[in-house]
N, C-alpha and C. Protein backbone atom coordinates (compact mmCIF):
# COMPACT_ATOMS: atom_id res chain seq x y z
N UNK A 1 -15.75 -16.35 -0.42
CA UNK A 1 -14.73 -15.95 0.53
C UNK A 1 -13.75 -15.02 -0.15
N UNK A 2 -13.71 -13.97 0.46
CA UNK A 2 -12.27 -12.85 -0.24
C UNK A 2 -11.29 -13.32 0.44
N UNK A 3 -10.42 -12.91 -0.68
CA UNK A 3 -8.48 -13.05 -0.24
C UNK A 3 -8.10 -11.54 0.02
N UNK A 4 -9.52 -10.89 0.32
CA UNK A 4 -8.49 -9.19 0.81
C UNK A 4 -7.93 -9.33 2.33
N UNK A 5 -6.95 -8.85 2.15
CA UNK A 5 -6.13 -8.48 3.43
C UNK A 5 -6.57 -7.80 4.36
N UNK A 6 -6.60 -8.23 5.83
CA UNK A 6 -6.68 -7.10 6.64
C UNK A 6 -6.28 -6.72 7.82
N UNK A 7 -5.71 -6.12 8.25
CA UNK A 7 -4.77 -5.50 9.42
C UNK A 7 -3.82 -5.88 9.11
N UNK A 8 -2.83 -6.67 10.08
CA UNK A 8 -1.83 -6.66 9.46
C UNK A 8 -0.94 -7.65 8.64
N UNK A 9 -2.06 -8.36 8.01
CA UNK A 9 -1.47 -9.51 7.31
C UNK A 9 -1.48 -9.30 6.32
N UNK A 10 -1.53 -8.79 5.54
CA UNK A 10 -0.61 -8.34 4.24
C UNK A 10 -0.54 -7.12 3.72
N UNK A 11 0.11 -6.60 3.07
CA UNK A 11 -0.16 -4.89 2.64
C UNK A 11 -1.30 -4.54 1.46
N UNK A 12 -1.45 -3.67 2.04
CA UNK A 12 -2.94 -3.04 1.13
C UNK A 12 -3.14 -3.11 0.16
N UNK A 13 -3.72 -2.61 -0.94
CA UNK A 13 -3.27 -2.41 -2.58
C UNK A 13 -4.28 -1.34 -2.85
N UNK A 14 -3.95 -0.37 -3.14
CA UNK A 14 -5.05 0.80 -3.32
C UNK A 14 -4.81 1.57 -4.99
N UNK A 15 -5.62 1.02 -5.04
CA UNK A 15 -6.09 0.82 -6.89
C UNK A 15 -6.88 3.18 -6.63
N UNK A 16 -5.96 4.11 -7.24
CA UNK A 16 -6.64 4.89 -7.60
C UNK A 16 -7.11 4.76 -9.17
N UNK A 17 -8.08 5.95 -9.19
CA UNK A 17 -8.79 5.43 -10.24
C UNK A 17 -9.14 6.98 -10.73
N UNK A 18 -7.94 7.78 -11.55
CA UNK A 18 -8.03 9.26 -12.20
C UNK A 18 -9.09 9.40 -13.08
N UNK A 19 -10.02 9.92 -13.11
CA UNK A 19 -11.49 9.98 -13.72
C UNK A 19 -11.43 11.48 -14.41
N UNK A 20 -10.67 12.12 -14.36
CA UNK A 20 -10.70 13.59 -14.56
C UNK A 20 -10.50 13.86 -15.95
N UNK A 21 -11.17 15.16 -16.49
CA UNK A 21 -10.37 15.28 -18.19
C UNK A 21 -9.48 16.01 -18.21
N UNK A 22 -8.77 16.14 -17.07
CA UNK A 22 -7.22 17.34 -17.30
C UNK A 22 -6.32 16.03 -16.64
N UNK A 23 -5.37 16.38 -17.13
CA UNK A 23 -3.79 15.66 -16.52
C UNK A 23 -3.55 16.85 -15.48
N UNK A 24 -3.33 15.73 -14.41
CA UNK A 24 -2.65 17.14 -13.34
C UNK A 24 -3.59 17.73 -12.86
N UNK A 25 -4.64 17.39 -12.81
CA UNK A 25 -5.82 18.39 -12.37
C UNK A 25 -5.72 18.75 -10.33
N UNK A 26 -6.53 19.69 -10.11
CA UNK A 26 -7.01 19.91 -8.52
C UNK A 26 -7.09 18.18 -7.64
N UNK A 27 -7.94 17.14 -8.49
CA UNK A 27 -8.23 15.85 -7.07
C UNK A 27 -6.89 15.12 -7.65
N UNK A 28 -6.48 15.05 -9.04
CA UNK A 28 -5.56 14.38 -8.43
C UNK A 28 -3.87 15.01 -7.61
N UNK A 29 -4.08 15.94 -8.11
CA UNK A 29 -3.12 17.05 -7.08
C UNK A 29 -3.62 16.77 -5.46
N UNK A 30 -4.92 16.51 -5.06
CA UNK A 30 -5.31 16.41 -3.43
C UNK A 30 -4.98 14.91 -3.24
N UNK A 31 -5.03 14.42 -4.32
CA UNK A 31 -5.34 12.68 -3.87
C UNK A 31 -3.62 11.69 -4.15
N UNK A 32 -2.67 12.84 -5.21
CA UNK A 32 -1.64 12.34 -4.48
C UNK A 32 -0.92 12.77 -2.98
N UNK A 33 -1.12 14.01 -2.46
CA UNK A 33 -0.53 14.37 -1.23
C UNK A 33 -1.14 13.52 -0.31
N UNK A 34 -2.42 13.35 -0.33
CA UNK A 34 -3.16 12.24 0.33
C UNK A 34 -1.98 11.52 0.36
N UNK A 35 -1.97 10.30 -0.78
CA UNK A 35 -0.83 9.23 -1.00
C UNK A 35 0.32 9.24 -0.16
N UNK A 36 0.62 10.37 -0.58
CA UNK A 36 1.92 10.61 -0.01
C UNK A 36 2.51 10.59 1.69
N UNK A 37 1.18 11.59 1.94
CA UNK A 37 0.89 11.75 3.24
C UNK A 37 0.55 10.36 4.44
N UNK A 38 -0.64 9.85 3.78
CA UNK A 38 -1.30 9.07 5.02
C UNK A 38 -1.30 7.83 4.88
N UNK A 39 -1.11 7.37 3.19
CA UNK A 39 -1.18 6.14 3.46
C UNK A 39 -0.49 4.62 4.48
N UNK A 40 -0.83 3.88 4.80
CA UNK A 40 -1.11 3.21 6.02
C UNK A 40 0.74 2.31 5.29
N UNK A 41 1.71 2.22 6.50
CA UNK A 41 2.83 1.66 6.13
C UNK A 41 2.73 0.17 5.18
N UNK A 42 3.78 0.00 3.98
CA UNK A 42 3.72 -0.99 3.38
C UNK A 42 2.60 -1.22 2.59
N UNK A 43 1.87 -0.07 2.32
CA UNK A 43 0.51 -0.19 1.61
C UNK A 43 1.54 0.08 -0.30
N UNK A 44 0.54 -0.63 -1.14
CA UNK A 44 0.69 -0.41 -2.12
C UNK A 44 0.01 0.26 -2.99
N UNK A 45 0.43 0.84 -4.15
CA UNK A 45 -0.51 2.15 -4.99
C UNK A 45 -0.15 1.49 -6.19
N UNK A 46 -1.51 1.81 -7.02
CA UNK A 46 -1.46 2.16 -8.33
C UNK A 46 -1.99 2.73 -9.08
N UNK A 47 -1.96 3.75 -10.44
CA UNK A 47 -2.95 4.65 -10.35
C UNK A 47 -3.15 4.51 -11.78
N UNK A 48 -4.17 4.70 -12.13
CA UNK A 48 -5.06 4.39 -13.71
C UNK A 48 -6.36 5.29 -13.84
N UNK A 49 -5.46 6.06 -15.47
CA UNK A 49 -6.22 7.17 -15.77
C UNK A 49 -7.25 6.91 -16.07
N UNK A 50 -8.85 6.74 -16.19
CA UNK A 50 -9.68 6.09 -17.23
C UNK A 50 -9.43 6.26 -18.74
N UNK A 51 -8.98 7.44 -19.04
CA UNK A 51 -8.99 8.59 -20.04
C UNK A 51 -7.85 7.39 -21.13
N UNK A 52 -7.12 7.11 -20.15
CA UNK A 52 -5.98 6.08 -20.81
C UNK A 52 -6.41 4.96 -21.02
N UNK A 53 -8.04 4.70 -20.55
CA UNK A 53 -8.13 2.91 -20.67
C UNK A 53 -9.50 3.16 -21.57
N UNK A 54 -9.83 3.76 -22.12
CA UNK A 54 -11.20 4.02 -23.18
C UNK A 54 -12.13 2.79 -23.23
N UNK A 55 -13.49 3.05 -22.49
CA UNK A 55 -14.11 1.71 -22.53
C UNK A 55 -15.51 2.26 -23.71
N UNK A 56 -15.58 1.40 -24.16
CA UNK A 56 -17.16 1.54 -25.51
C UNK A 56 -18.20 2.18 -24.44
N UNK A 57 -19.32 2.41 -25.16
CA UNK A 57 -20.83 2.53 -24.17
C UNK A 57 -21.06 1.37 -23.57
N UNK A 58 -21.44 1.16 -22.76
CA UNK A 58 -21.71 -0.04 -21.67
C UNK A 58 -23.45 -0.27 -22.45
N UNK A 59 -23.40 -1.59 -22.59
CA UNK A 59 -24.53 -2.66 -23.38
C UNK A 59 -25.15 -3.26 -22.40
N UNK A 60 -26.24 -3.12 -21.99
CA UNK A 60 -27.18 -3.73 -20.68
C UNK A 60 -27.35 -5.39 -21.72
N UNK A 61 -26.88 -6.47 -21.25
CA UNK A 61 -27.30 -7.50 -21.91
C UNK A 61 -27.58 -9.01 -21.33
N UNK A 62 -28.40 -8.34 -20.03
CA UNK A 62 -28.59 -9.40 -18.89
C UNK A 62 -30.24 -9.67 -19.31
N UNK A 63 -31.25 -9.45 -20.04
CA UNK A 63 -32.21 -9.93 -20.67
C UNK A 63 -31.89 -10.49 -22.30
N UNK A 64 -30.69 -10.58 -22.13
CA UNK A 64 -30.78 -11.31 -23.84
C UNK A 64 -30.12 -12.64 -23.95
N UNK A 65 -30.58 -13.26 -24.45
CA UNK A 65 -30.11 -14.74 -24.68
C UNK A 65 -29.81 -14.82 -23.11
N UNK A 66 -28.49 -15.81 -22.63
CA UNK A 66 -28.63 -16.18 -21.07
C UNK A 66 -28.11 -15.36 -20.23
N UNK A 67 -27.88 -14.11 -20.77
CA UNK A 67 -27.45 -13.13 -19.66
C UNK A 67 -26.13 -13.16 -19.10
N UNK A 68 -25.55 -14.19 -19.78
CA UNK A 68 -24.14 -13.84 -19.65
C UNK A 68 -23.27 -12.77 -20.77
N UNK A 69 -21.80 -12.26 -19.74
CA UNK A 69 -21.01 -11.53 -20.74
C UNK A 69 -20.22 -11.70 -21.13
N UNK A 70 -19.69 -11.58 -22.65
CA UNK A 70 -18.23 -12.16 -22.51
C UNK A 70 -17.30 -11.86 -21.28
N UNK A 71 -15.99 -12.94 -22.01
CA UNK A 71 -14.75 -12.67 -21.01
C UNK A 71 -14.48 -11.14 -21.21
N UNK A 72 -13.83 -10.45 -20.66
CA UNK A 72 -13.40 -8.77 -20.88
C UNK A 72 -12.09 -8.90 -21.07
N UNK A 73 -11.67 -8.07 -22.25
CA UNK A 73 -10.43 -7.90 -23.14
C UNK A 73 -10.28 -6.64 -23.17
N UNK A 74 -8.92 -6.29 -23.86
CA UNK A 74 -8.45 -5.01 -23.87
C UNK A 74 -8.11 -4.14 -22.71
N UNK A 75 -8.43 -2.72 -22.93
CA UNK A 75 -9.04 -2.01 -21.24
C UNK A 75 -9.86 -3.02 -20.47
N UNK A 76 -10.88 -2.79 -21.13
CA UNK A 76 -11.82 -3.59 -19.62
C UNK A 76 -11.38 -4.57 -18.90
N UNK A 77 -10.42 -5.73 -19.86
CA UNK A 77 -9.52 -6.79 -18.81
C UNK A 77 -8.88 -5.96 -17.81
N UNK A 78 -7.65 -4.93 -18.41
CA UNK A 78 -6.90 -4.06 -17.61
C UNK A 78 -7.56 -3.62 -16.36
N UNK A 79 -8.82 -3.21 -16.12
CA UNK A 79 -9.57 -2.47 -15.55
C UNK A 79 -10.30 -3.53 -14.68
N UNK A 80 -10.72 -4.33 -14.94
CA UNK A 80 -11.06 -5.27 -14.49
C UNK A 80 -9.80 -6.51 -13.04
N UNK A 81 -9.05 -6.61 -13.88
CA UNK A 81 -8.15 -7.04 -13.25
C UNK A 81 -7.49 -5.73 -12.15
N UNK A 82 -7.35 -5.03 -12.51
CA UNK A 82 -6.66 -4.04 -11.39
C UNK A 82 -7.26 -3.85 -10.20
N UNK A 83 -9.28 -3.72 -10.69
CA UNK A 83 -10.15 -3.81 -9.58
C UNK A 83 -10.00 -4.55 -8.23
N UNK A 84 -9.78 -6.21 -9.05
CA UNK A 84 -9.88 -7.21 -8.25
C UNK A 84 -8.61 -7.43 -7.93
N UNK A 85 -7.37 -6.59 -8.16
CA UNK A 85 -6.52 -6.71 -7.32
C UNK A 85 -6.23 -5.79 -5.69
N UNK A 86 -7.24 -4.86 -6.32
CA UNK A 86 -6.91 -3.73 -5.34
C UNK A 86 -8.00 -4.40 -3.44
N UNK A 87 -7.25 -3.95 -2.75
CA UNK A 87 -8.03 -3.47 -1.63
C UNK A 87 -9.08 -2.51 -1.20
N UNK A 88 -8.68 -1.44 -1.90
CA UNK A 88 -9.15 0.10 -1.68
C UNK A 88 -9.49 0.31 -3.01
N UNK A 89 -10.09 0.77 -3.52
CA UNK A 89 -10.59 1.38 -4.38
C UNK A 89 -10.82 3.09 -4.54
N UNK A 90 -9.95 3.76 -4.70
CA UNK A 90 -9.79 5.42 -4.47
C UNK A 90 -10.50 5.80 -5.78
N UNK A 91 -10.83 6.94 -5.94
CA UNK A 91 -12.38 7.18 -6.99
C UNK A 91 -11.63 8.81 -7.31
N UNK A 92 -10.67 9.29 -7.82
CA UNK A 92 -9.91 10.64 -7.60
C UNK A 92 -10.99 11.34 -9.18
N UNK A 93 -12.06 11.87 -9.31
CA UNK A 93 -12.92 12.29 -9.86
C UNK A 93 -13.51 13.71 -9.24
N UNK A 94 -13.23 14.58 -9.95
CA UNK A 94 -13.67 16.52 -9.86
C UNK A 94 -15.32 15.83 -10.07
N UNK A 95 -15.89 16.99 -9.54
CA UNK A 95 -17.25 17.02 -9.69
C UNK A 95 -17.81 17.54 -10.86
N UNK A 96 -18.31 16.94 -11.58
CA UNK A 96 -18.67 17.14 -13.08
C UNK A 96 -20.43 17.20 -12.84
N UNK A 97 -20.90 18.57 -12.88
CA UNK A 97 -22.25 18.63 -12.62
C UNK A 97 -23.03 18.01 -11.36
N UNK A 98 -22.34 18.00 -10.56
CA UNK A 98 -23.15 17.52 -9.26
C UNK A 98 -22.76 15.66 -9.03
N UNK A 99 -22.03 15.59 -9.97
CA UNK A 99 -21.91 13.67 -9.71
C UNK A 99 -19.91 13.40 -10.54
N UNK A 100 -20.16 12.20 -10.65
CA UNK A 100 -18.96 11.75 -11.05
C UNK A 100 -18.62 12.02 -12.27
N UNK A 101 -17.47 11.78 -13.20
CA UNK A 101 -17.36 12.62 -14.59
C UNK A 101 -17.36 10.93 -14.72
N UNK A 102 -18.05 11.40 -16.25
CA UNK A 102 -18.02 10.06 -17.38
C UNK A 102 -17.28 8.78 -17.00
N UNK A 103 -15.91 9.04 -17.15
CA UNK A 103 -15.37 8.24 -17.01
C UNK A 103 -15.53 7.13 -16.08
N UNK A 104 -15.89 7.55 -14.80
CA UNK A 104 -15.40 6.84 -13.71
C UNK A 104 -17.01 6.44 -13.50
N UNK A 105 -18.36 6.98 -14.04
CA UNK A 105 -19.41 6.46 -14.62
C UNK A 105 -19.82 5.26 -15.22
N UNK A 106 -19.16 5.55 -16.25
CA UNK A 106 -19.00 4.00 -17.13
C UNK A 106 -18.18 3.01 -16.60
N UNK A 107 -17.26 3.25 -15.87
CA UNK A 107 -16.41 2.40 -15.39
C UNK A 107 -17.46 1.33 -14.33
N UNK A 108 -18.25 2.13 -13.25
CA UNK A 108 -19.02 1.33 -12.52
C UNK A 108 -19.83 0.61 -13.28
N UNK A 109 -20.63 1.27 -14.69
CA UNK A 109 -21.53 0.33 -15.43
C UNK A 109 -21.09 -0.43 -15.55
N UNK A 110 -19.96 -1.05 -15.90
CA UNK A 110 -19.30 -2.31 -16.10
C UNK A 110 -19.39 -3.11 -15.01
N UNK A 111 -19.30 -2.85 -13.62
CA UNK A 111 -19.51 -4.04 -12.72
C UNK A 111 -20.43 -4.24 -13.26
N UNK A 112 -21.66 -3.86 -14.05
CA UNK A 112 -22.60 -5.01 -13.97
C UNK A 112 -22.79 -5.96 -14.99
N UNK A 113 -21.44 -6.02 -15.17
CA UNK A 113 -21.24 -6.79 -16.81
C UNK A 113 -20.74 -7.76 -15.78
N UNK A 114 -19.54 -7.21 -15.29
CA UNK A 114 -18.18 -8.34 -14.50
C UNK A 114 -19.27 -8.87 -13.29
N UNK A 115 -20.33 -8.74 -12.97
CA UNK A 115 -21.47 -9.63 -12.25
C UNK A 115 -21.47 -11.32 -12.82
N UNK A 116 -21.59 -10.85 -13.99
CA UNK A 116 -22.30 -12.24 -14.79
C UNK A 116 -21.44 -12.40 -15.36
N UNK A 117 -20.17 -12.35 -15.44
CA UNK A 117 -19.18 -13.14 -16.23
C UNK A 117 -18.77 -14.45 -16.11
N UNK A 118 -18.55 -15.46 -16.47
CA UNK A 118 -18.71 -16.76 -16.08
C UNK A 118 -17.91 -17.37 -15.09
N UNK A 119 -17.87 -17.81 -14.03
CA UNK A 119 -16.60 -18.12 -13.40
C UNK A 119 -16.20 -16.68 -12.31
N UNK A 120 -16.88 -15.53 -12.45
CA UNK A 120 -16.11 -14.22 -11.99
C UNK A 120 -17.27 -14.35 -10.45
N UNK A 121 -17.14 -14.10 -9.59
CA UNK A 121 -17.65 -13.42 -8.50
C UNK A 121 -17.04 -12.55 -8.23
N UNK A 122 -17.81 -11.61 -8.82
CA UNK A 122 -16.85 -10.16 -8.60
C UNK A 122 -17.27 -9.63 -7.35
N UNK A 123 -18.66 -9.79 -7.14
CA UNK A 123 -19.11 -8.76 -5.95
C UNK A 123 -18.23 -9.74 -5.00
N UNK A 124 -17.94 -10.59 -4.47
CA UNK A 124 -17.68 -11.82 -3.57
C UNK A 124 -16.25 -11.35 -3.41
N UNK A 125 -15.51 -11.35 -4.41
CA UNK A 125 -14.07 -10.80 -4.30
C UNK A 125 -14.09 -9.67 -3.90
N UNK A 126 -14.70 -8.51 -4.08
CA UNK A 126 -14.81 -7.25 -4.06
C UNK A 126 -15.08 -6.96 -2.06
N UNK A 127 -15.87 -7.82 -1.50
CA UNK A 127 -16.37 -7.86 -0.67
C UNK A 127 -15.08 -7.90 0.40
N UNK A 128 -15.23 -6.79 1.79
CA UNK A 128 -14.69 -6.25 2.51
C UNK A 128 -13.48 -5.47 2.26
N UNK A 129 -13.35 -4.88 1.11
CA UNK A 129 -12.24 -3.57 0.64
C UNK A 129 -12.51 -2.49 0.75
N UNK A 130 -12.68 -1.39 0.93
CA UNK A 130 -12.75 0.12 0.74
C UNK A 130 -12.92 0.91 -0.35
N UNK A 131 -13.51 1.63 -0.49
CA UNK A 131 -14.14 2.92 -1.29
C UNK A 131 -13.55 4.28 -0.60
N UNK A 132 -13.02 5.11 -1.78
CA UNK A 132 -12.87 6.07 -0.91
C UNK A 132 -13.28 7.14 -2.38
N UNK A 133 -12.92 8.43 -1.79
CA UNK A 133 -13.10 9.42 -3.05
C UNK A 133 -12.34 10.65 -2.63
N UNK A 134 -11.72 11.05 -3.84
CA UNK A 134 -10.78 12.08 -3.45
C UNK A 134 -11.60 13.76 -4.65
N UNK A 135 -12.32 14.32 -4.43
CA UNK A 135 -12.33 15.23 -5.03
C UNK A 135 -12.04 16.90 -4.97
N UNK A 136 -12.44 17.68 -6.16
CA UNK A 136 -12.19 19.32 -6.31
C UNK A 136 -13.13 19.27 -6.87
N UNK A 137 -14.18 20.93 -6.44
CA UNK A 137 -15.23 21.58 -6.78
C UNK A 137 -15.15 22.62 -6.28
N UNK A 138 -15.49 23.64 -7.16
CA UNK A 138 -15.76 24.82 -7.66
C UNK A 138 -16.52 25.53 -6.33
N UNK A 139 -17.62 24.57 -5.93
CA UNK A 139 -18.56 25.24 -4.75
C UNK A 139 -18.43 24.61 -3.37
N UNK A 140 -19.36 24.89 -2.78
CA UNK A 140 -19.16 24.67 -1.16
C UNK A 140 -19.71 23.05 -1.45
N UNK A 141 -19.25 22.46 -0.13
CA UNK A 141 -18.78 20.66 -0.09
C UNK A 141 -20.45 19.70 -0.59
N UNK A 142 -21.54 21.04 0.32
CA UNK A 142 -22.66 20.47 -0.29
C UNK A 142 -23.43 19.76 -1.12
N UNK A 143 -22.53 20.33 -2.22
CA UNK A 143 -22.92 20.35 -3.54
C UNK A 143 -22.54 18.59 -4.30
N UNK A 144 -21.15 18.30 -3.37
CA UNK A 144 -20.54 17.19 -3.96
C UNK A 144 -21.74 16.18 -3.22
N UNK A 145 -22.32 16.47 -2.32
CA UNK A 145 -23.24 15.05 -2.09
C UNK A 145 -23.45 13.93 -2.93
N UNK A 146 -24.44 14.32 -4.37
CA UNK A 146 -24.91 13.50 -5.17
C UNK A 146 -23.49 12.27 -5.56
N UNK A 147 -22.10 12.64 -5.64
CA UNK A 147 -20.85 12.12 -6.53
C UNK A 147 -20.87 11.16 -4.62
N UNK A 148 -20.76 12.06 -3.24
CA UNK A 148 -20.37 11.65 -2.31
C UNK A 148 -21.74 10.36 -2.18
N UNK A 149 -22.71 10.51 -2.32
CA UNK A 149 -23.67 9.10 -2.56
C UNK A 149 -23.61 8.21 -3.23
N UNK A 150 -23.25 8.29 -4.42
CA UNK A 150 -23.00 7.17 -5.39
C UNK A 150 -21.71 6.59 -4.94
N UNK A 151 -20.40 6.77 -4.21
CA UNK A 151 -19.87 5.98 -3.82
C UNK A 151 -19.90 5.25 -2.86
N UNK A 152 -20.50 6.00 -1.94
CA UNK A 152 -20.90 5.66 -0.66
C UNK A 152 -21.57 4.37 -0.58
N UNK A 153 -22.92 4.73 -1.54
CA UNK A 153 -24.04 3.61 -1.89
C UNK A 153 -23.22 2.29 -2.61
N UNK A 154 -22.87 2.23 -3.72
CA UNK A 154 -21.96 1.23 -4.32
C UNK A 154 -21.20 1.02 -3.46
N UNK A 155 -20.05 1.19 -2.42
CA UNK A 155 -19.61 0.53 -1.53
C UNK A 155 -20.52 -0.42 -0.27
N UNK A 156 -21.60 0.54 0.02
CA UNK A 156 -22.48 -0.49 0.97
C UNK A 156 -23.28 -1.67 0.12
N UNK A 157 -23.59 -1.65 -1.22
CA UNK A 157 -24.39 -2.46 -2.22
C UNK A 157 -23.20 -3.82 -2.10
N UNK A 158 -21.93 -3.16 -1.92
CA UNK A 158 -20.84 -4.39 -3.00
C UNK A 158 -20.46 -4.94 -1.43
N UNK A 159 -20.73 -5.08 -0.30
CA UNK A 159 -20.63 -5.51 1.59
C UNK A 159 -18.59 -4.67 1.32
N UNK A 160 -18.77 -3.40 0.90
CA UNK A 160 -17.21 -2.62 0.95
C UNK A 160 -17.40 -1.66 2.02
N UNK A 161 -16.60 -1.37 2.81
CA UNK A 161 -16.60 -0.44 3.76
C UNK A 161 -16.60 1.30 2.94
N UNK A 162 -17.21 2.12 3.48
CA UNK A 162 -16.92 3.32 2.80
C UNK A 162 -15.93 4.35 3.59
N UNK A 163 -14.55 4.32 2.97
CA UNK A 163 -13.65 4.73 3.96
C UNK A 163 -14.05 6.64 3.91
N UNK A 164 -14.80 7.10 2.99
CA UNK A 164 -15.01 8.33 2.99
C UNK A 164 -14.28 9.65 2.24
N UNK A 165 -14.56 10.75 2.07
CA UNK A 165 -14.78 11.83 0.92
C UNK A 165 -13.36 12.53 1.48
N UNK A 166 -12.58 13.01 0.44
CA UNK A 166 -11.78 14.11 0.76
C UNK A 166 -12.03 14.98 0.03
N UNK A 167 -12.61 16.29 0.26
CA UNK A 167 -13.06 17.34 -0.59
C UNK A 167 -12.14 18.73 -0.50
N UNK A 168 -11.87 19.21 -1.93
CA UNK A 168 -10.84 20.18 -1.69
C UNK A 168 -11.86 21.26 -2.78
N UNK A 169 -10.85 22.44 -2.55
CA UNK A 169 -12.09 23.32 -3.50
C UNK A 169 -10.46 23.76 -4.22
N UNK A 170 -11.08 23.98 -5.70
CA UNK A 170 -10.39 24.91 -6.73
C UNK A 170 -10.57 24.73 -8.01
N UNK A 171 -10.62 25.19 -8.78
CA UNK A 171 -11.50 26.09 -10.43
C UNK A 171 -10.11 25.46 -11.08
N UNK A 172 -9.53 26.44 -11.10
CA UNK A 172 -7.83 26.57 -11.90
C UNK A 172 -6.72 25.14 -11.55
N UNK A 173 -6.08 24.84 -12.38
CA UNK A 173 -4.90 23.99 -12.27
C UNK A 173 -4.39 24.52 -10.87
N UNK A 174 -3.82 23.67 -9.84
CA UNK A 174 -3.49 24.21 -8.36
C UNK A 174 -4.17 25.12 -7.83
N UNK A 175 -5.04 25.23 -7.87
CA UNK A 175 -6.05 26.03 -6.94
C UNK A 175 -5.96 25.19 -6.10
N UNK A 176 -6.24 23.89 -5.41
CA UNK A 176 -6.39 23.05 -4.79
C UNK A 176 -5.37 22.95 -3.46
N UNK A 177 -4.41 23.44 -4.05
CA UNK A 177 -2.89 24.01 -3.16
C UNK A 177 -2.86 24.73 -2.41
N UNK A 178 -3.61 25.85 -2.32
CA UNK A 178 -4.07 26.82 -1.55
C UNK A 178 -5.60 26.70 -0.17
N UNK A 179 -5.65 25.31 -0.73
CA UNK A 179 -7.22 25.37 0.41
C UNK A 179 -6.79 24.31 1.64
N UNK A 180 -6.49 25.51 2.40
CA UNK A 180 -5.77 24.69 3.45
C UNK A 180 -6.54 23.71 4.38
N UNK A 181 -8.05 23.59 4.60
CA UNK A 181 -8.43 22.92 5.08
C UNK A 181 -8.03 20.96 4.20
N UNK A 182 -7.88 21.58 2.92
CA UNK A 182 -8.34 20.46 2.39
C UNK A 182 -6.54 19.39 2.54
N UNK A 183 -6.00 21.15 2.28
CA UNK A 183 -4.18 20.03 2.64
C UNK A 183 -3.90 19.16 4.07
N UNK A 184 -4.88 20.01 4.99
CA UNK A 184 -4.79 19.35 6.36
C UNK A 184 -5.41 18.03 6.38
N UNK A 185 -6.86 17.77 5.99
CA UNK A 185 -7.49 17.04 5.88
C UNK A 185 -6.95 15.68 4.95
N UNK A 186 -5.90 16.20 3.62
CA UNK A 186 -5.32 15.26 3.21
C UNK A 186 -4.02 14.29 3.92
N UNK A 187 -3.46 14.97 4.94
CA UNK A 187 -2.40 14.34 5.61
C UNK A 187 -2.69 13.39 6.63
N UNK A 188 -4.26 13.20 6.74
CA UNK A 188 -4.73 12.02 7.91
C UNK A 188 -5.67 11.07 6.50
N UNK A 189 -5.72 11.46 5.61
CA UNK A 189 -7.15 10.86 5.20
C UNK A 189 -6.84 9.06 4.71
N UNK A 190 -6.36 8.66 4.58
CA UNK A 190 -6.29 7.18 4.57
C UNK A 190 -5.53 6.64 5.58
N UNK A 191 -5.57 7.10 6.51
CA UNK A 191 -4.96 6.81 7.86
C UNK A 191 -6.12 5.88 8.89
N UNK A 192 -6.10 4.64 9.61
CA UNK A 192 -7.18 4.08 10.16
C UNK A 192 -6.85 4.42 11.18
């Protein structure tokens, strides 16, 4: 059974999640006006760089000995815990070759650590919150499919609603500022 909130019994918690290798970059330039803009009254934010929470290579270690993982320390507690506090889950990641950048990569490998952690039902907690994704790319929206599937998919895998893509285009630091479809599109986009 989840303790996520919904309608109007308690306020939101929308865990973004900066995946990018620039500070200040184009999505999170789209994905705070988003914030700013639409989010749903009394909703809460918090936002965590990956870049700031450095996790090791992710260790597949569900065929060895009993397939459990340790407890998670350091970042990964941080990261971990923020997850399962959030409601929403915002994914603010530029398109890095057709998919998600590193960061926010490895970050999902880890649910499948926090699966088998002892005591954790993560998918169970996780279950009925939101996915969303805020990105910037270089090319036409097409292109972001592959990054727009992998969240999509991991939200329907984890029973999460997929609240859906905000796509902005720009190359340069604030390019993103200028694409007016995408400023319009940000002033409704976490709006139900």
């Amino acid at each position: 059974m989840s303790d996520r909130p919904s309608g109007a019994q308690a306020p939101r918690r929308f865990l973004f999640l900066d995946a990018s290798a620039r500070v200040g970059g184009n999505s999170e330039r789209l994905a705070r006006l988003a914030a700013e803009s639409s989010l749903p009254a009394g909703a809460e934010q918090r936002w965590l760089r990956l870049a700031d929470h450095p996790l090791p290579p992710f260790q597949d270690l569900r065929h060895t000995g009993d397939g459990r993982y340790p407890e998670p320390v350091g970042h990964e507690r941080t990261l971990l815990e923020a997850t399962l506090e959030a409601t929403d889950l915002v994914f603010v990641a530029p398109l890095y070759w057709y998919s998600l950048p590193t960061t926010a990569k490895l970050y999902l490998d880890y649910w499948s650590a926090w699966f088998r952690v002892p005591g954790l039902d993560f998918r169970a907690a996780l279950r009925g919150g939101t996915v969303w994704g805020v990105t910037a790319l270089a090319t036409g929206d097409d292109k972001a499919e592959p990054l727009i599937g992998t969240l999509r998919l991991t939200a329907e895998y984890m029973g999460m609603r997929w609240g859906g893509a905000l796509l902005g285009n720009g190359t340069r630091p604030g390019d993103v500022l200028r694409d007016e479809r995408a400023l319009i599109a940000a002033k409704s986009f976490f709006a139900d």
